[in-house]
PDB file of N, CA and C in Angstrom:
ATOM      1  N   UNK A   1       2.599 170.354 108.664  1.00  0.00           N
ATOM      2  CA  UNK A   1       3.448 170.445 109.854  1.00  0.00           C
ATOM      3  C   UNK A   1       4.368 169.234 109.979  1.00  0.00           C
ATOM      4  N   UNK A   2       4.051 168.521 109.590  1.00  0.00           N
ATOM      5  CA  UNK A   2       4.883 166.713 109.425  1.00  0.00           C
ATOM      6  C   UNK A   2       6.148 167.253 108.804  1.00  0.00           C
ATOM      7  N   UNK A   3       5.846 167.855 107.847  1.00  0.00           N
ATOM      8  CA  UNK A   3       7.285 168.182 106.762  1.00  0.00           C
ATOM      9  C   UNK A   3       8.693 169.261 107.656  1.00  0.00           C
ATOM     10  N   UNK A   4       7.733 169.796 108.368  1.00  0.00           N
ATOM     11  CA  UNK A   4       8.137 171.135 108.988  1.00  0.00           C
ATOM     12  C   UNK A   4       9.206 170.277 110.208  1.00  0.00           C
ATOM     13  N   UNK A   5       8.218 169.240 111.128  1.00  0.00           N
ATOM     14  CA  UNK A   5       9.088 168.500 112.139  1.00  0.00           C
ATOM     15  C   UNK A   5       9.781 167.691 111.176  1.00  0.00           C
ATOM     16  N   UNK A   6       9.955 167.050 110.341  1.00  0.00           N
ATOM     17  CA  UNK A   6      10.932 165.868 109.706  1.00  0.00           C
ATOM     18  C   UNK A   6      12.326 166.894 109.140  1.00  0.00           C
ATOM     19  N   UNK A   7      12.216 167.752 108.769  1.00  0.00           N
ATOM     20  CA  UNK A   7      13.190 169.162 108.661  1.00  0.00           C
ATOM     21  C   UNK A   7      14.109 169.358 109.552  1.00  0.00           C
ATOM     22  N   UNK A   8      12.914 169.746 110.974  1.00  0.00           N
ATOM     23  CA  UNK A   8      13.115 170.346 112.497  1.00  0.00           C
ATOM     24  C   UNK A   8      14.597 168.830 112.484  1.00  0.00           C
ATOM     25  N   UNK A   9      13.866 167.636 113.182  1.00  0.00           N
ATOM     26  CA  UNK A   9      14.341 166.558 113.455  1.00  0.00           C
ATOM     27  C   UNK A   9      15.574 166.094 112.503  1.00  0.00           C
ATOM     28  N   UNK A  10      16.355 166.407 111.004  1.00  0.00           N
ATOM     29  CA  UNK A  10      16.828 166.407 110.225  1.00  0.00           C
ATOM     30  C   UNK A  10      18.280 167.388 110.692  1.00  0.00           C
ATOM     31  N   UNK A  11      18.140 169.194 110.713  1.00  0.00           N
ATOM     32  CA  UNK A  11      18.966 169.297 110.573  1.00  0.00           C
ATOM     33  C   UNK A  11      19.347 169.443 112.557  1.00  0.00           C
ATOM     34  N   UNK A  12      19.032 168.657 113.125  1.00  0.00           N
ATOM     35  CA  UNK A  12      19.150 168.359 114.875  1.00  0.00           C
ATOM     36  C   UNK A  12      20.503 167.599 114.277  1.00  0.00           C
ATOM     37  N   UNK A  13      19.959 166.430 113.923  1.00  0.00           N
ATOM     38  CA  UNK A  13      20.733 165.464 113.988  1.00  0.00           C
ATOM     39  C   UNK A  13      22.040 165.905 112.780  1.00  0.00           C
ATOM     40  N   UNK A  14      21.710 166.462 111.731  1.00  0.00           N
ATOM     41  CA  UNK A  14      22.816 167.020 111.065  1.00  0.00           C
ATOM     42  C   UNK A  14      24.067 167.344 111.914  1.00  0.00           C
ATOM     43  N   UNK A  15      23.147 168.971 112.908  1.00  0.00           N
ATOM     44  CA  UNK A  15      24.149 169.311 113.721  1.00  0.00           C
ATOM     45  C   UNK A  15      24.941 168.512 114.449  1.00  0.00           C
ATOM     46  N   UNK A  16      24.014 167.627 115.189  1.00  0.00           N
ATOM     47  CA  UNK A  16      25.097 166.718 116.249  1.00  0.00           C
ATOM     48  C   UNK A  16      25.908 165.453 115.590  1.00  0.00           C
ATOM     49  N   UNK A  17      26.181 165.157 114.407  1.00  0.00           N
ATOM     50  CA  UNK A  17      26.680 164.940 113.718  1.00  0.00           C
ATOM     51  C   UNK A  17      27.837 165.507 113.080  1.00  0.00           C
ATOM     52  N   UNK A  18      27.733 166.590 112.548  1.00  0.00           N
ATOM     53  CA  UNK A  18      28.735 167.551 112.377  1.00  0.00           C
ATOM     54  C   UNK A  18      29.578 167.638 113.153  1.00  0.00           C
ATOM     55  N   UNK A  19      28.958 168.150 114.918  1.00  0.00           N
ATOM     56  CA  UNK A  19      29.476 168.843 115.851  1.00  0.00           C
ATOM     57  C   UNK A  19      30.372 167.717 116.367  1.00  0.00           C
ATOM     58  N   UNK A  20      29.911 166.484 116.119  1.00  0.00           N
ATOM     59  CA  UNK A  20      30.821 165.312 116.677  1.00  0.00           C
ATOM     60  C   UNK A  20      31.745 165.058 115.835  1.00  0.00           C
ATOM     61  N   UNK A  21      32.101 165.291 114.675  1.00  0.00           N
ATOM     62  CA  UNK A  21      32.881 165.152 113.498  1.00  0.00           C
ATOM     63  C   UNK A  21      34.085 166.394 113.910  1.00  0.00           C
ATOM     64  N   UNK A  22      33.581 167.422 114.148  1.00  0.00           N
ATOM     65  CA  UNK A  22      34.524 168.840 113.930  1.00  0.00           C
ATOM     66  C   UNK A  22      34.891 168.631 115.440  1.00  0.00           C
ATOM     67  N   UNK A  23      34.334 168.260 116.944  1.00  0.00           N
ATOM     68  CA  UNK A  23      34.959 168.192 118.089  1.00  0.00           C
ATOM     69  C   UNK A  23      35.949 167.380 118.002  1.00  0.00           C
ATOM     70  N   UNK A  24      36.283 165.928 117.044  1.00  0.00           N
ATOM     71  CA  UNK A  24      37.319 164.669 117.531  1.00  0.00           C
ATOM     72  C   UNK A  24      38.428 165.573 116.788  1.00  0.00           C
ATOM     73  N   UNK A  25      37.793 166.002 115.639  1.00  0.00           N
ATOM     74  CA  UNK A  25      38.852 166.528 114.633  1.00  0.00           C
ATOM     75  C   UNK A  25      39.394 167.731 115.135  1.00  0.00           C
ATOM     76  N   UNK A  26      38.824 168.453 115.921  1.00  0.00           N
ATOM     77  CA  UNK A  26      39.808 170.280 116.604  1.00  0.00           C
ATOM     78  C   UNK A  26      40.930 169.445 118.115  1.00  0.00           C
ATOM     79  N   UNK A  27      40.433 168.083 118.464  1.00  0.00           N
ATOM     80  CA  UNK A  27      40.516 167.678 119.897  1.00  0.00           C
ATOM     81  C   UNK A  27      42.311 166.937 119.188  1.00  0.00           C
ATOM     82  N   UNK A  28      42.158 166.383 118.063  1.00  0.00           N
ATOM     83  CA  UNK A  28      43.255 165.891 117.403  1.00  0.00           C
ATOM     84  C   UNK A  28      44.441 166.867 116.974  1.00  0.00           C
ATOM     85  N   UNK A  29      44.088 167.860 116.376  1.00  0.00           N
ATOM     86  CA  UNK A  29      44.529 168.530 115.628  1.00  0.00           C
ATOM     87  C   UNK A  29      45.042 170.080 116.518  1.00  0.00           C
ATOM     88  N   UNK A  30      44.595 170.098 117.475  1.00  0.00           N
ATOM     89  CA  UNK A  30      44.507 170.997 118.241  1.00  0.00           C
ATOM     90  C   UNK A  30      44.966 170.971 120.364  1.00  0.00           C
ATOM     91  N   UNK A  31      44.066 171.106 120.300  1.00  0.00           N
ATOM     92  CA  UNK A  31      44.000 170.308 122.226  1.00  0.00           C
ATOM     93  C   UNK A  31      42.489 170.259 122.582  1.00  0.00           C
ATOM     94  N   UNK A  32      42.438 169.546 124.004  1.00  0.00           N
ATOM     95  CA  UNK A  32      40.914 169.035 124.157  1.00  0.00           C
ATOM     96  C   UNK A  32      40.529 170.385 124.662  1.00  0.00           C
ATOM     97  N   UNK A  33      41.313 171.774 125.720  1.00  0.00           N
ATOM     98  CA  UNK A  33      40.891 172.445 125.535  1.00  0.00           C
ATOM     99  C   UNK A  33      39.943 173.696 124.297  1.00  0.00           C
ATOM    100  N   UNK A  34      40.871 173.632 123.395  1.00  0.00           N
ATOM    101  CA  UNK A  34      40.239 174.153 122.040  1.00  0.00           C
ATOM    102  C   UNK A  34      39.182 173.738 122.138  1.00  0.00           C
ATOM    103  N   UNK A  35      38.934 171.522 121.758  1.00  0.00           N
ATOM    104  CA  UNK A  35      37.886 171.652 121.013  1.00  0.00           C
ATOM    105  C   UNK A  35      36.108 171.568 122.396  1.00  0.00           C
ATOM    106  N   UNK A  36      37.477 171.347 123.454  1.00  0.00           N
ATOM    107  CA  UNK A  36      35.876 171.924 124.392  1.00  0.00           C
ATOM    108  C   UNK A  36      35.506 173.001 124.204  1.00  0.00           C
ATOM    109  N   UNK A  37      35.720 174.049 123.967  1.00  0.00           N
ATOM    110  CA  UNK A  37      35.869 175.558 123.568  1.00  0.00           C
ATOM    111  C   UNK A  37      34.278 175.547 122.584  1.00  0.00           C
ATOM    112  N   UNK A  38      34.853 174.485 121.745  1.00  0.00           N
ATOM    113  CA  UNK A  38      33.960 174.433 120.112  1.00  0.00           C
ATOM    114  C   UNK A  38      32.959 173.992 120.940  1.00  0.00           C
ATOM    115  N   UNK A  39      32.843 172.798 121.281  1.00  0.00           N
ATOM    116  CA  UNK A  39      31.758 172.107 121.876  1.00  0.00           C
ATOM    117  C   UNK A  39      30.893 172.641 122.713  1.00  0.00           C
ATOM    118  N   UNK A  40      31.398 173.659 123.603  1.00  0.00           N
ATOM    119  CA  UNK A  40      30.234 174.798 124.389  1.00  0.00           C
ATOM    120  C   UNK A  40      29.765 175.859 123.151  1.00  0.00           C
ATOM    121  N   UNK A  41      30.409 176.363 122.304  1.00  0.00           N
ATOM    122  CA  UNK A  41      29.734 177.024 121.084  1.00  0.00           C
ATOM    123  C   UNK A  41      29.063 176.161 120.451  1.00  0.00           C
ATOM    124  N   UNK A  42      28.910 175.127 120.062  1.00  0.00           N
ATOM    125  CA  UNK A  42      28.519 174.251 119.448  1.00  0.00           C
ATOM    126  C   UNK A  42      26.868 173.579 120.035  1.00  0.00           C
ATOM    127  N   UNK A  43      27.107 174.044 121.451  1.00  0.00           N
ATOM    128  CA  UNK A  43      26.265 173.401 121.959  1.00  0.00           C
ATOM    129  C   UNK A  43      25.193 174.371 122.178  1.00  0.00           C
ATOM    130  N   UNK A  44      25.732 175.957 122.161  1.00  0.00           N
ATOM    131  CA  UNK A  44      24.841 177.034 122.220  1.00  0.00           C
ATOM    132  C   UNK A  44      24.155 176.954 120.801  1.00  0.00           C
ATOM    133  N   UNK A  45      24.747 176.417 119.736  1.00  0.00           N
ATOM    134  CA  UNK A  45      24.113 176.525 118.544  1.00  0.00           C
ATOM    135  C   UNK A  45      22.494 175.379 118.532  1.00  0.00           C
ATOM    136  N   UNK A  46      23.225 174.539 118.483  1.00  0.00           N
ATOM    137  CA  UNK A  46      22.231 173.508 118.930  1.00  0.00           C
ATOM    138  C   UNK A  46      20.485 174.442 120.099  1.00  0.00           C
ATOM    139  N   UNK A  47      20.939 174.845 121.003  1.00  0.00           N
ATOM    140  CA  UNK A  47      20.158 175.414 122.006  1.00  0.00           C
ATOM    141  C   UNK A  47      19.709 176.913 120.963  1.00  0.00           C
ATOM    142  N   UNK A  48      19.879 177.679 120.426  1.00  0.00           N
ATOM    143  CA  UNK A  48      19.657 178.411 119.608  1.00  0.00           C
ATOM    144  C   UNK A  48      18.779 178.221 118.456  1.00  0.00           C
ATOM    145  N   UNK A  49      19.180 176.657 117.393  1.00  0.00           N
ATOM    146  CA  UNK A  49      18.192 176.069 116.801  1.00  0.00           C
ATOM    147  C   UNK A  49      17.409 175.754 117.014  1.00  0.00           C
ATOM    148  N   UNK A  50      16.908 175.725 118.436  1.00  0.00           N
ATOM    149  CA  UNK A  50      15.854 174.526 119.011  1.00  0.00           C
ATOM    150  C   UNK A  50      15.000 175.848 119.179  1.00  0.00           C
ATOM    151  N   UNK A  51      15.833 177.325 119.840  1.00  0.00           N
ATOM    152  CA  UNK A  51      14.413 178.090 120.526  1.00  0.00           C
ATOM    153  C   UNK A  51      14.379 178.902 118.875  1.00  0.00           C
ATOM    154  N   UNK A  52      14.858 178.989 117.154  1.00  0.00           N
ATOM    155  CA  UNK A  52      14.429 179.500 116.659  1.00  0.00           C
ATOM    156  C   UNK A  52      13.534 178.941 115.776  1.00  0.00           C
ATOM    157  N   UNK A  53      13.353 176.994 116.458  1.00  0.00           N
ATOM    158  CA  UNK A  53      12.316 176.283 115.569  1.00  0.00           C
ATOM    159  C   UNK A  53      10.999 176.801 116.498  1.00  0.00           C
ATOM    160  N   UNK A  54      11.393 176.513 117.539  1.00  0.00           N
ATOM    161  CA  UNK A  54      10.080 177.300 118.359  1.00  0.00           C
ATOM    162  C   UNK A  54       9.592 177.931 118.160  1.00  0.00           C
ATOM    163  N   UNK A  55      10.235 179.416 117.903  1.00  0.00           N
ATOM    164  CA  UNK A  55       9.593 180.862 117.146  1.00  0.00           C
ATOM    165  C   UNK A  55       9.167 180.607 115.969  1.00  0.00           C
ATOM    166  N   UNK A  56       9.579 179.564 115.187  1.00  0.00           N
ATOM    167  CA  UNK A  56       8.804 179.849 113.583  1.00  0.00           C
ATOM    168  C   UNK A  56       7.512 178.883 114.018  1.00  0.00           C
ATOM    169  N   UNK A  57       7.365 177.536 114.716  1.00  0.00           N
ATOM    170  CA  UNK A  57       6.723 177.213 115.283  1.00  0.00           C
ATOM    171  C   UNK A  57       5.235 177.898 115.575  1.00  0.00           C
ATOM    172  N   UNK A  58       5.312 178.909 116.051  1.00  0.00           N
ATOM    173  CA  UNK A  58       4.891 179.950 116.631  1.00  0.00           C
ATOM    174  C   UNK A  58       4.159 181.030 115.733  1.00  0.00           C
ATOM    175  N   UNK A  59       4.974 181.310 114.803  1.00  0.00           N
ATOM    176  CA  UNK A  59       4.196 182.042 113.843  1.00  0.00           C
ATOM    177  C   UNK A  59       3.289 181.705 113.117  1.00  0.00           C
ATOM    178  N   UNK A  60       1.971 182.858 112.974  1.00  0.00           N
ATOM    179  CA  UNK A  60       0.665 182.478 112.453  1.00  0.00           C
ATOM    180  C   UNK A  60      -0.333 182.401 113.630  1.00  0.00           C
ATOM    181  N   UNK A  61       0.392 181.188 114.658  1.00  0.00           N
ATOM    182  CA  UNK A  61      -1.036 180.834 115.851  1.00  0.00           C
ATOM    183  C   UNK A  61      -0.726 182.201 116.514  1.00  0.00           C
ATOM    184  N   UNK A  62       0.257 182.016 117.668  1.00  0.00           N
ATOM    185  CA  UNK A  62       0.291 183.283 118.908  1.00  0.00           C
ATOM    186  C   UNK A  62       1.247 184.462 118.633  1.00  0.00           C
ATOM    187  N   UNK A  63       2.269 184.543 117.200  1.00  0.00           N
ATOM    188  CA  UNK A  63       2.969 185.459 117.524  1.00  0.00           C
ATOM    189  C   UNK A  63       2.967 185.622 115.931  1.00  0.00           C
ATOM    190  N   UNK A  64       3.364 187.391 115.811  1.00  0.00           N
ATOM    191  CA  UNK A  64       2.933 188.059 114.155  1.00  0.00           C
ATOM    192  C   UNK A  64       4.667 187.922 113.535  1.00  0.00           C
ATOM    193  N   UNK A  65       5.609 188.012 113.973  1.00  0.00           N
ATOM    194  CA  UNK A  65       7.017 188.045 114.193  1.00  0.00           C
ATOM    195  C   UNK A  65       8.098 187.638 114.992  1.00  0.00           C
ATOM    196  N   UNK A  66       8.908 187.108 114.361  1.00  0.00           N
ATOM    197  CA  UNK A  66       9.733 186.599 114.909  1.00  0.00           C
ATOM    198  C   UNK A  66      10.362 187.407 116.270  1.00  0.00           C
ATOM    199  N   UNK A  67      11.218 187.135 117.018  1.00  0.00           N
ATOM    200  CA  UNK A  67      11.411 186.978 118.230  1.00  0.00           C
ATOM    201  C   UNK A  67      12.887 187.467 118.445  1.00  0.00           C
ATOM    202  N   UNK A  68      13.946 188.202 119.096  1.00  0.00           N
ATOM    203  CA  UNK A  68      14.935 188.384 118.753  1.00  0.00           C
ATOM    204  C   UNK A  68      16.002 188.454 120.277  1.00  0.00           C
ATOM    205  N   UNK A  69      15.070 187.402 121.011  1.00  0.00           N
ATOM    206  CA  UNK A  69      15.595 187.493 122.200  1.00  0.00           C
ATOM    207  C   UNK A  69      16.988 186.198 122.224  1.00  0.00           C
ATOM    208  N   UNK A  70      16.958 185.201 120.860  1.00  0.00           N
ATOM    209  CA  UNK A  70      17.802 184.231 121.216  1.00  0.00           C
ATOM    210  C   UNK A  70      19.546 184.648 120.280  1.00  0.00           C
ATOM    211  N   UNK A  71      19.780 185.755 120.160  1.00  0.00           N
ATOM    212  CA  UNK A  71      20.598 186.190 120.411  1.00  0.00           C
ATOM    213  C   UNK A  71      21.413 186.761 121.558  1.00  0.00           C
ATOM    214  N   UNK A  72      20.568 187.339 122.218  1.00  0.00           N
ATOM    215  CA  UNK A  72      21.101 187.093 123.585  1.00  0.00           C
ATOM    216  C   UNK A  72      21.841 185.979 124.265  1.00  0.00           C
ATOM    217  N   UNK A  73      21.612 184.752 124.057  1.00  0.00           N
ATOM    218  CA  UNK A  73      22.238 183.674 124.507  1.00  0.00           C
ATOM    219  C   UNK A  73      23.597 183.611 123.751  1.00  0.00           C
ATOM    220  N   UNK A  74      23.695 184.256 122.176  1.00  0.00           N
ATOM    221  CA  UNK A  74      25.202 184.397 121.967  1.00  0.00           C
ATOM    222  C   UNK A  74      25.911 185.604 122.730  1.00  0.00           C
ATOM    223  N   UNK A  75      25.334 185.973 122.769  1.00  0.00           N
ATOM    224  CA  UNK A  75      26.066 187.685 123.690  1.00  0.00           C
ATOM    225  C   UNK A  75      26.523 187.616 124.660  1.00  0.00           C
ATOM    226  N   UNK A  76      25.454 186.873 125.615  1.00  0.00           N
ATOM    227  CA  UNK A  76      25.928 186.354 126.475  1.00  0.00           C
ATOM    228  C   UNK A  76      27.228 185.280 127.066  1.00  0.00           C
ATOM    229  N   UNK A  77      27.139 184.146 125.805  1.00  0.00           N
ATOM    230  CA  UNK A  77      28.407 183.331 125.901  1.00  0.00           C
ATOM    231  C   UNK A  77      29.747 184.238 125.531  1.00  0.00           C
ATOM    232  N   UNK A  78      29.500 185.180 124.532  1.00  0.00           N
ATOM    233  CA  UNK A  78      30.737 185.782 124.146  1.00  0.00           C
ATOM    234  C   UNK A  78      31.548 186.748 125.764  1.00  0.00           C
ATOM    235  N   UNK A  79      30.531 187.397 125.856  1.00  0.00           N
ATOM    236  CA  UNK A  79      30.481 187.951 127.116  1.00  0.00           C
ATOM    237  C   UNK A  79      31.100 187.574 128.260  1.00  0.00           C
ATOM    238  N   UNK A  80      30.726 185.848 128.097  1.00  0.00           N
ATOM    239  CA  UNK A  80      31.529 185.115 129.504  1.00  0.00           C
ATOM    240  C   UNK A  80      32.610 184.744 128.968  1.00  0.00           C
ATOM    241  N   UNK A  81      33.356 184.332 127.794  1.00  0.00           N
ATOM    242  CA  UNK A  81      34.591 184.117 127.089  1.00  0.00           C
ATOM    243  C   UNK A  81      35.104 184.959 126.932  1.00  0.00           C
ATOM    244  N   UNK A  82      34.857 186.296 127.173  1.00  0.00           N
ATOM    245  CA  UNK A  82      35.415 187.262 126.746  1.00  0.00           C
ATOM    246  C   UNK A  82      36.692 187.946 128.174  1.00  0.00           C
ATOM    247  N   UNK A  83      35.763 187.311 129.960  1.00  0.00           N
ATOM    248  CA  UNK A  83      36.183 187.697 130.892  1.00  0.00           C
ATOM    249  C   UNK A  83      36.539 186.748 131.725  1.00  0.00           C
ATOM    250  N   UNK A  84      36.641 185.282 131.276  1.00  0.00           N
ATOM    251  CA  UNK A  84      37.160 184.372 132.172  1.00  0.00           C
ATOM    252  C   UNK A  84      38.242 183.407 130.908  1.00  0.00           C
ATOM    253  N   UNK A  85      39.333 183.565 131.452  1.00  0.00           N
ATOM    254  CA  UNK A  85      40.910 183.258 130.614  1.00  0.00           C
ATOM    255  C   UNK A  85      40.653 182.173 130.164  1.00  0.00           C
ATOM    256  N   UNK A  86      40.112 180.883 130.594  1.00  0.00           N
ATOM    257  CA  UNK A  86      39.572 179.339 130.248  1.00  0.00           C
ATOM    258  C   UNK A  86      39.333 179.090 128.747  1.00  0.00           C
ATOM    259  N   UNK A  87      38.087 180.234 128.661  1.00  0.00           N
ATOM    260  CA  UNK A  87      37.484 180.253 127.301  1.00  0.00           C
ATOM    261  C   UNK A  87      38.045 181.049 126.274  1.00  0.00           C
ATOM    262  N   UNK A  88      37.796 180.412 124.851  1.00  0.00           N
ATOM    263  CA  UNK A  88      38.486 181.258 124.001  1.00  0.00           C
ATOM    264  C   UNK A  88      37.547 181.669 123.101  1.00  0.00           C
ATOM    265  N   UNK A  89      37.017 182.759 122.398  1.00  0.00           N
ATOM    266  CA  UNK A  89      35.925 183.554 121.663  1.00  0.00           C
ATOM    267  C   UNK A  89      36.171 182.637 120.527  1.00  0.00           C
ATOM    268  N   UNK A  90      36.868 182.703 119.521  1.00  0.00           N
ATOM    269  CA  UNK A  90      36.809 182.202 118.467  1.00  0.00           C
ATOM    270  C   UNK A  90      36.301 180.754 118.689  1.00  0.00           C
ATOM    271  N   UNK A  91      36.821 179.565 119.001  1.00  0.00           N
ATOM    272  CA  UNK A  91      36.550 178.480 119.253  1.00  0.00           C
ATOM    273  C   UNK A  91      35.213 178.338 119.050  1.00  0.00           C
ATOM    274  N   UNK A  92      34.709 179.147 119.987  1.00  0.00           N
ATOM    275  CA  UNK A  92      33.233 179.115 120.828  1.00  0.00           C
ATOM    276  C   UNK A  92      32.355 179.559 119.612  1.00  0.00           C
ATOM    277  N   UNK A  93      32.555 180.332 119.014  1.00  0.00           N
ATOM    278  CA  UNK A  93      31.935 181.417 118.051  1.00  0.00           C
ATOM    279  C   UNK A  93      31.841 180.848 116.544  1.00  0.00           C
ATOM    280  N   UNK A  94      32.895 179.900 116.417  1.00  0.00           N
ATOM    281  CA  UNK A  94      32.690 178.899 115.272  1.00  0.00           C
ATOM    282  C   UNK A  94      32.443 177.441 115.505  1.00  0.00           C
ATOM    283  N   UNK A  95      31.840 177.056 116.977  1.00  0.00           N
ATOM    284  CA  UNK A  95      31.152 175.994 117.222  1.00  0.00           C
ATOM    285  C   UNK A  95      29.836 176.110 116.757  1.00  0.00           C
ATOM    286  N   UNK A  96      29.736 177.878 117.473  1.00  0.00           N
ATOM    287  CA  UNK A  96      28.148 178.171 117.165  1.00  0.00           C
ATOM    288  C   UNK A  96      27.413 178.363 115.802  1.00  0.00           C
ATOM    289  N   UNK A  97      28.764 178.337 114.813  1.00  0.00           N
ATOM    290  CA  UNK A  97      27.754 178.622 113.518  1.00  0.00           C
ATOM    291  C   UNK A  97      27.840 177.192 112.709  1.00  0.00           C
ATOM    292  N   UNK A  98      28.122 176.063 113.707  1.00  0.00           N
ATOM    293  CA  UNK A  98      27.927 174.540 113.490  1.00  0.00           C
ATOM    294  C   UNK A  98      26.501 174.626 112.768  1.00  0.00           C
ATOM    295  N   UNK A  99      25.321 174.908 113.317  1.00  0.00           N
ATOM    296  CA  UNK A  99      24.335 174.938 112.755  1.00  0.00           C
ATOM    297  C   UNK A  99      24.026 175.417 111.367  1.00  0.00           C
ATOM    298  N   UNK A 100      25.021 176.753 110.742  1.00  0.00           N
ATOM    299  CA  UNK A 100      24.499 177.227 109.589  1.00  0.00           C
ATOM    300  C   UNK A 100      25.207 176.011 108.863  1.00  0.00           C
ATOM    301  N   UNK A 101      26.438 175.217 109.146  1.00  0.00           N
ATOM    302  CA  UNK A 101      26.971 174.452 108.663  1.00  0.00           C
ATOM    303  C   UNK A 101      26.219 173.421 107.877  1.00  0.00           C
ATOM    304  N   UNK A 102      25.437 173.264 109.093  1.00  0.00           N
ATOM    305  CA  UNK A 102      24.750 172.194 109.120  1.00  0.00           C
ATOM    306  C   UNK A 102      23.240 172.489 107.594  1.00  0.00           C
ATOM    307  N   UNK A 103      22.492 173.544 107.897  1.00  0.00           N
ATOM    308  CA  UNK A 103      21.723 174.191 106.643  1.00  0.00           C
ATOM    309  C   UNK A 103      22.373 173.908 105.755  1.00  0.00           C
ATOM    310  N   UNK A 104      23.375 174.208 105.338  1.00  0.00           N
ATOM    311  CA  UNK A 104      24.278 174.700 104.312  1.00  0.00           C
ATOM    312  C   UNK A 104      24.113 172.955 103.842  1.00  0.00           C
ATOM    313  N   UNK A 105      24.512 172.286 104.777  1.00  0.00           N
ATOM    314  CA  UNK A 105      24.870 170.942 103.840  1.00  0.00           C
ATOM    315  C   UNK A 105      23.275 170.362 103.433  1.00  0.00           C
ATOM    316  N   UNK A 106      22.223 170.617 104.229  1.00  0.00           N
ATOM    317  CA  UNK A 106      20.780 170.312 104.265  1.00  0.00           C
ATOM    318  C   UNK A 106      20.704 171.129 102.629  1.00  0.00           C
ATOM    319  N   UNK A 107      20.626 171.818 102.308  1.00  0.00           N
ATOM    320  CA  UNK A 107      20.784 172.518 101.021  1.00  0.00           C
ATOM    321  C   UNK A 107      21.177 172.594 100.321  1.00  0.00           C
ATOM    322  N   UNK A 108      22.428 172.321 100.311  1.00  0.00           N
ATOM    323  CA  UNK A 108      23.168 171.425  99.138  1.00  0.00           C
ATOM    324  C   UNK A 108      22.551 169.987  98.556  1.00  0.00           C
ATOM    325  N   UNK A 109      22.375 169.428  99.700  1.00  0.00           N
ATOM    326  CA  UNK A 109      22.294 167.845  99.410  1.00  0.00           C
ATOM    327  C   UNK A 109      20.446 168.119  98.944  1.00  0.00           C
ATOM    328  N   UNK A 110      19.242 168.890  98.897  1.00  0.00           N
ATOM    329  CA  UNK A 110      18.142 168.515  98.579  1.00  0.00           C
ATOM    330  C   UNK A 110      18.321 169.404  97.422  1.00  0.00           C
ATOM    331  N   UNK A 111      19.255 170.384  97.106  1.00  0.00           N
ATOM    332  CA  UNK A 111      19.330 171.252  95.917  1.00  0.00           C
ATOM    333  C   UNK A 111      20.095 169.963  94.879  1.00  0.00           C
ATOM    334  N   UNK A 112      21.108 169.251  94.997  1.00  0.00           N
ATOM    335  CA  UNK A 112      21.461 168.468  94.772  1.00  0.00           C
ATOM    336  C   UNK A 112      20.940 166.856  94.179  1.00  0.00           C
ATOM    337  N   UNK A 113      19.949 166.538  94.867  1.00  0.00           N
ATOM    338  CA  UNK A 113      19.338 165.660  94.810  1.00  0.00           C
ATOM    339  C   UNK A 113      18.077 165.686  94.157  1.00  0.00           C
ATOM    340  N   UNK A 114      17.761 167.517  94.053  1.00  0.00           N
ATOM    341  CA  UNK A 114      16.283 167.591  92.767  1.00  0.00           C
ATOM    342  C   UNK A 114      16.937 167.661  91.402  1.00  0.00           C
ATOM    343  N   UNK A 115      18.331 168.418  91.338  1.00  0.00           N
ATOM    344  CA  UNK A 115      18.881 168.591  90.222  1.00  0.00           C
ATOM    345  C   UNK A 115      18.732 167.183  89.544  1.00  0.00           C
ATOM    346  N   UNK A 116      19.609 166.118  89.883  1.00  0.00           N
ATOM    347  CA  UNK A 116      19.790 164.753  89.467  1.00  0.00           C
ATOM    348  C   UNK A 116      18.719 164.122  89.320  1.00  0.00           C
ATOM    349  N   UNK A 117      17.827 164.389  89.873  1.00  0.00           N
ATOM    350  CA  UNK A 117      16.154 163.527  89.588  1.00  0.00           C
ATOM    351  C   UNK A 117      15.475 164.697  88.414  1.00  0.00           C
ATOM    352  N   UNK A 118      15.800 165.160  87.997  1.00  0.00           N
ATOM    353  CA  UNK A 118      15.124 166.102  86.632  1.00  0.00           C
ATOM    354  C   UNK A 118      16.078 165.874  85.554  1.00  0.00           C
TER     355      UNK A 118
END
C-alpha cells in the first residue's frame, strides 16, 4: 500500500504542476478568462483523481467494482458551461483531462527510466 500512496501522492502533485504550467501559459497566450475556464476543469480533474484513488482504494476490502458515480461531476460541470455564457466547454473539458496528462507523463518517464537502467 506504501507504493500505491507514493503513486497516489506523485501523480497529485504532477497534476498541480502541470495545471500551473498550462494555466500561466492559456492566461498569456489567451485571456485570464480562458485560462480560468481551464483552471475550473482542471480543478474538477484533480477532484475526480482524488474520488477515483478512493474507489481503487476500496477495492478488495468493501467494494467488488469500481464505482461510476464520479463522472457525474463531469456532466455536471459540462452541464453548467453549457447554460451560463461565462463558461466555455472546451476550456473546461481540456483542463479536465490535465490529469490523463499528467499519467501520460508518469509513464513515460518510469517506462523511460527502466528502459535506460537495462
Amino acid at each position: 500500500m506504501q507504493e500505491y500512496y507514493q503513486l497516489q501522492q506523485e501523480l497529485f502533485k504532477t497534476t498541480l504542476v502541470l495545471t500551473g504550467i498550462v494555466f500561466f501559459s492559456v492566461w498569456v497566450t489567451y485571456s485570464l478568462n480562458i485560462a480560468l475556464n481551464y483552471l475550473i476543469g482542471a480543478c474538477t480533474g484533480v477532484v475526480y483523481l482524488r474520488m477515483l484513488a478512493r474507489n481503487v482504494e476500496q477495492l478488495g476490502r468493501q467494494r467488488d467494482r469500481l464505482s461510476n458515480t464520479r463522472l457525474a461531476l463531469l456532466i455536471g460541470l459540462i452541464l453548467v458551461a453549457s447554460r451560463w455564457n461565462q463558461l466555455q466547454i472546451m476550456p473546461i473539458f481540456l483542463g479536465f483531462l490535465t490529469y490523463k496528462a499528467a499519467l501520460i507523463f508518469y509513464m513515460l518517464r518510469t517506462t523511460l527510466s527502466a528502459s535506460t537502467s537495462n
